[in-house]
N, C-alpha and C. Protein backbone atom coordinates (compact mmCIF):
# COMPACT_ATOMS: atom_id res chain seq x y z
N UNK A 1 135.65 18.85 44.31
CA UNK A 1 136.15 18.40 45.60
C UNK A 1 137.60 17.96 45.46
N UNK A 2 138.02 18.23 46.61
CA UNK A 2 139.83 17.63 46.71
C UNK A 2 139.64 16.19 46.21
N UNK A 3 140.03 15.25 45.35
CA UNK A 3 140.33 14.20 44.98
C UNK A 3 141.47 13.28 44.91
N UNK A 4 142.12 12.54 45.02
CA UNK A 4 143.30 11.87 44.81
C UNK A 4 144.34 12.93 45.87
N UNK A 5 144.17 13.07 47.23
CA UNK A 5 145.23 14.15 48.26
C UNK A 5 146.54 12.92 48.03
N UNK A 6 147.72 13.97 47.88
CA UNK A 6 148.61 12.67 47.39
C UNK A 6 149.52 13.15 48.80
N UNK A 7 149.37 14.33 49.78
CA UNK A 7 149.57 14.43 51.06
C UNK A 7 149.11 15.69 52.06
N UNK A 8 149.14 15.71 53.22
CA UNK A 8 149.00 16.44 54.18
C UNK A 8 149.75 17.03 55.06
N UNK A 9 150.48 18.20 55.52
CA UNK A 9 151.02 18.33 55.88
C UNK A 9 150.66 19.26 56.92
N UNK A 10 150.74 19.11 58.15
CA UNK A 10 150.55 19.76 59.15
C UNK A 10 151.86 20.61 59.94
N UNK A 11 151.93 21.86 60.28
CA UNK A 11 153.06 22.29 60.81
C UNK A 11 152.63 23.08 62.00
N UNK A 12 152.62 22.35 63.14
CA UNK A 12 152.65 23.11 64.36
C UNK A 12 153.61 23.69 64.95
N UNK A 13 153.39 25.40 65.07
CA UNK A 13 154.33 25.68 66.11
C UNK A 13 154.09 25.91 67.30
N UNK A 14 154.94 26.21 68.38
CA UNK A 14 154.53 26.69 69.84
C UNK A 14 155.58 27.39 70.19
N UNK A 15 155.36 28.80 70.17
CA UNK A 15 156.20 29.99 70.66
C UNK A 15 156.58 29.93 72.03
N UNK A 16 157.41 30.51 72.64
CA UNK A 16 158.13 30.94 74.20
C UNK A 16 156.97 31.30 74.90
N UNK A 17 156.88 30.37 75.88
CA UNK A 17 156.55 31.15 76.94
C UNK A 17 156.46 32.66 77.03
N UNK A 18 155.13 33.26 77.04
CA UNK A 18 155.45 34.54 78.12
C UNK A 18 154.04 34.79 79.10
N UNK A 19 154.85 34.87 80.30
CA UNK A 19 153.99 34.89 81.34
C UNK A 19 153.48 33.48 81.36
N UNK A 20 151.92 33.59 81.74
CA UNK A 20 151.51 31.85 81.75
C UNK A 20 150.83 31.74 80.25
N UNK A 21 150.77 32.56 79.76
CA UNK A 21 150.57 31.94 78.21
C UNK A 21 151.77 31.39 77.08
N UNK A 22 150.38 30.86 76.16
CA UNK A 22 151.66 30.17 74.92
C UNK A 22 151.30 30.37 73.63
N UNK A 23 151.53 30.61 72.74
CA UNK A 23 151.03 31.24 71.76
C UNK A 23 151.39 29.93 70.38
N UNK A 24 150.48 29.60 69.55
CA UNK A 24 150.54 28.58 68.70
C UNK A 24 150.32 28.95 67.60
N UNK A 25 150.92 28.51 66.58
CA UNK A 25 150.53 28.54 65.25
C UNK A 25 150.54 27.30 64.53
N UNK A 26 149.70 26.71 63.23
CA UNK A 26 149.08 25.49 63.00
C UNK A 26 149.17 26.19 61.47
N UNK A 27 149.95 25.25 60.76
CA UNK A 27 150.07 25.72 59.35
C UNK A 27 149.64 24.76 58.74
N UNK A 28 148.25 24.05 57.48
CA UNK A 28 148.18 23.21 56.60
C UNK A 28 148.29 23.15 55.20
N UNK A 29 148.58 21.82 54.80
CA UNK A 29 149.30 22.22 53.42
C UNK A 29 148.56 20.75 52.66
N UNK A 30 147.35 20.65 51.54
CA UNK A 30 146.99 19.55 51.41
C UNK A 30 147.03 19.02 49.64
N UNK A 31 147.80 18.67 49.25
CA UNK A 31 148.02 18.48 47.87
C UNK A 31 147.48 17.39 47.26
N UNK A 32 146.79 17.61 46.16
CA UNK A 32 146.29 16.57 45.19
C UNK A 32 147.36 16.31 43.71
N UNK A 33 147.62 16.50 42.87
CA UNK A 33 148.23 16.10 41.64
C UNK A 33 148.29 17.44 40.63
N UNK A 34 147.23 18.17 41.33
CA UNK A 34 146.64 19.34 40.22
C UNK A 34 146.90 20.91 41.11
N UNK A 35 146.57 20.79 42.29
CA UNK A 35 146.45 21.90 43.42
C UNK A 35 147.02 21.86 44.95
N UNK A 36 147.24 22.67 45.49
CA UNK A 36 147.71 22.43 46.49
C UNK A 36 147.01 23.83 47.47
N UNK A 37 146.05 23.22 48.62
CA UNK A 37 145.71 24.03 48.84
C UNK A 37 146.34 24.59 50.42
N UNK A 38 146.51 25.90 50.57
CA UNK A 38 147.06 26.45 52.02
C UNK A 38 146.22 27.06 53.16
N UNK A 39 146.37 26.77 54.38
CA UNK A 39 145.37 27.67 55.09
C UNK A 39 146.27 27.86 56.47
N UNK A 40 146.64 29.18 57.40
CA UNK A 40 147.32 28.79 58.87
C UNK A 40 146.41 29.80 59.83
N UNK A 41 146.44 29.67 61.01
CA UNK A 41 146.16 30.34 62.49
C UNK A 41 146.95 30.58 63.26
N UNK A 42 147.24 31.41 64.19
CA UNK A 42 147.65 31.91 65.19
C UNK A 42 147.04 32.30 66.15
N UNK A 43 147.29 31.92 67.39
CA UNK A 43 146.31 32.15 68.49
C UNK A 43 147.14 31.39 69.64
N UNK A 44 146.56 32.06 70.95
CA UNK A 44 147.14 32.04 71.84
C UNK A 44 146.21 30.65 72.83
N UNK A 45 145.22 29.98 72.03
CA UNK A 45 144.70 29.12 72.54
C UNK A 45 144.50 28.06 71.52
N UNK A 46 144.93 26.67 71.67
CA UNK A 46 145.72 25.85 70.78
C UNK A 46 144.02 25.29 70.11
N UNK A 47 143.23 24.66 71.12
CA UNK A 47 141.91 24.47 70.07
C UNK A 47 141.42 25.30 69.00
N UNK A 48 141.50 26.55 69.65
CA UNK A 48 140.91 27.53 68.49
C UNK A 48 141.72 27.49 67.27
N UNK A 49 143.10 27.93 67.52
CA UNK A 49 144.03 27.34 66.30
C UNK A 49 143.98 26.18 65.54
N UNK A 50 143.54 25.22 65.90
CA UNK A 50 143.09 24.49 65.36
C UNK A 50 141.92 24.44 64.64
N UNK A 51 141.05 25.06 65.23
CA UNK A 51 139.27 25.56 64.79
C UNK A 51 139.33 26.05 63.56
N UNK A 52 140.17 27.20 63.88
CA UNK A 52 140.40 28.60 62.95
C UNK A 52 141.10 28.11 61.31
N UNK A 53 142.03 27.21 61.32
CA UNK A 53 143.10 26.58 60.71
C UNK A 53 141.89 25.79 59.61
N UNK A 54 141.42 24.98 60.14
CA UNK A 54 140.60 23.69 59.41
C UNK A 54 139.28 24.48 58.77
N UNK A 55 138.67 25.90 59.72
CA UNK A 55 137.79 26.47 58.68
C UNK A 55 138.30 27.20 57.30
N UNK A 56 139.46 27.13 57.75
CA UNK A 56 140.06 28.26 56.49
C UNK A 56 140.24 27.20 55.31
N UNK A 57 140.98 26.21 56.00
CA UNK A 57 140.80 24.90 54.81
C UNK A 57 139.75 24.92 53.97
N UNK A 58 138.81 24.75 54.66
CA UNK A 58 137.17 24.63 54.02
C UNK A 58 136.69 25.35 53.12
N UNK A 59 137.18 26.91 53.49
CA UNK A 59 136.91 27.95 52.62
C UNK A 59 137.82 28.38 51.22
N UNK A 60 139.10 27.79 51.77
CA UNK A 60 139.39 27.23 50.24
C UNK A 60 139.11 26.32 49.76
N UNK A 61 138.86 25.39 49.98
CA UNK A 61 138.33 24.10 49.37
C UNK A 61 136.81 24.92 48.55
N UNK A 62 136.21 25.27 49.46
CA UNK A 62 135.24 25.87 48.53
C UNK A 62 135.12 27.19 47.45
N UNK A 63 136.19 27.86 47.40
CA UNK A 63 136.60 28.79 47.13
C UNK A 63 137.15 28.52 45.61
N UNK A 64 138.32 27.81 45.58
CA UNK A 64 139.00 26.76 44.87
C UNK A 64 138.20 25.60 43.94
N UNK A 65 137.45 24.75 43.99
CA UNK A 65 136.14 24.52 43.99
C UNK A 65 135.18 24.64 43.34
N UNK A 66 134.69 25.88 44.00
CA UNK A 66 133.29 26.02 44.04
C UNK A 66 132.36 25.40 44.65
N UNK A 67 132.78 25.21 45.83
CA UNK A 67 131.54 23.88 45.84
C UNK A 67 130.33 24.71 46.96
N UNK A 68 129.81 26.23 46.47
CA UNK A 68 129.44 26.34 47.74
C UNK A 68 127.81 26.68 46.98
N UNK A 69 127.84 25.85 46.03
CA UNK A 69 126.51 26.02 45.60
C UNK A 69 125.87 27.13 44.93
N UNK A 70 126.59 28.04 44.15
CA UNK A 70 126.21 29.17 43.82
C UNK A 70 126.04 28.78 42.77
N UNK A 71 124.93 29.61 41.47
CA UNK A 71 124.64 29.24 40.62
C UNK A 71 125.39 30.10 39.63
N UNK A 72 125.52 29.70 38.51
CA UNK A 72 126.43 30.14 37.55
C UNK A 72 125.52 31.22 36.84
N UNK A 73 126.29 32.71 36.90
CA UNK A 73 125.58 33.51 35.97
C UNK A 73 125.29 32.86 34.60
N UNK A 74 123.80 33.61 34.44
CA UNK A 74 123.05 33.88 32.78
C UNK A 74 124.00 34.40 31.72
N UNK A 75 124.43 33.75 30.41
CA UNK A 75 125.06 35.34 29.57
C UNK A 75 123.76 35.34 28.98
């Protein structure tokens, strides 16, 4: 598991106007001492970007990790 995060960094953007939409992107950046892990979204609807952003986190975190419970091959 992430241990000792020594920071977080969140980078939201929000593109031009076009038409009545707005298009967002949500970049995270979460560092411990040892790793630093990255995950971003793009989307034209700011929750989901957000949704999308924080699962990807997760999946490196578990990825990175391991933490997703898999058992370690036999030699």
């Amino acid at each position: 598991s992430v241990k000792n995060i020594t920071s977080v960094i969140l980078d939201l953007k929000s593109y031009k106007k076009t038409g009545k939409k707005q298009k967002y992107s949500l970049h995270v950046r979460i560092r411990d001492p040892f790793k630093t892990i990255e995950a971003s979204a793009v989307d034209w609807d700011l929750p989901r970007v957000i949704h999308e952003t924080f699962k990807a986190i997760e999946r490196e975190i578990q990825h990175k990790f391991h933490t997703d419970n898999q058992k370690p091959r036999k030699r």
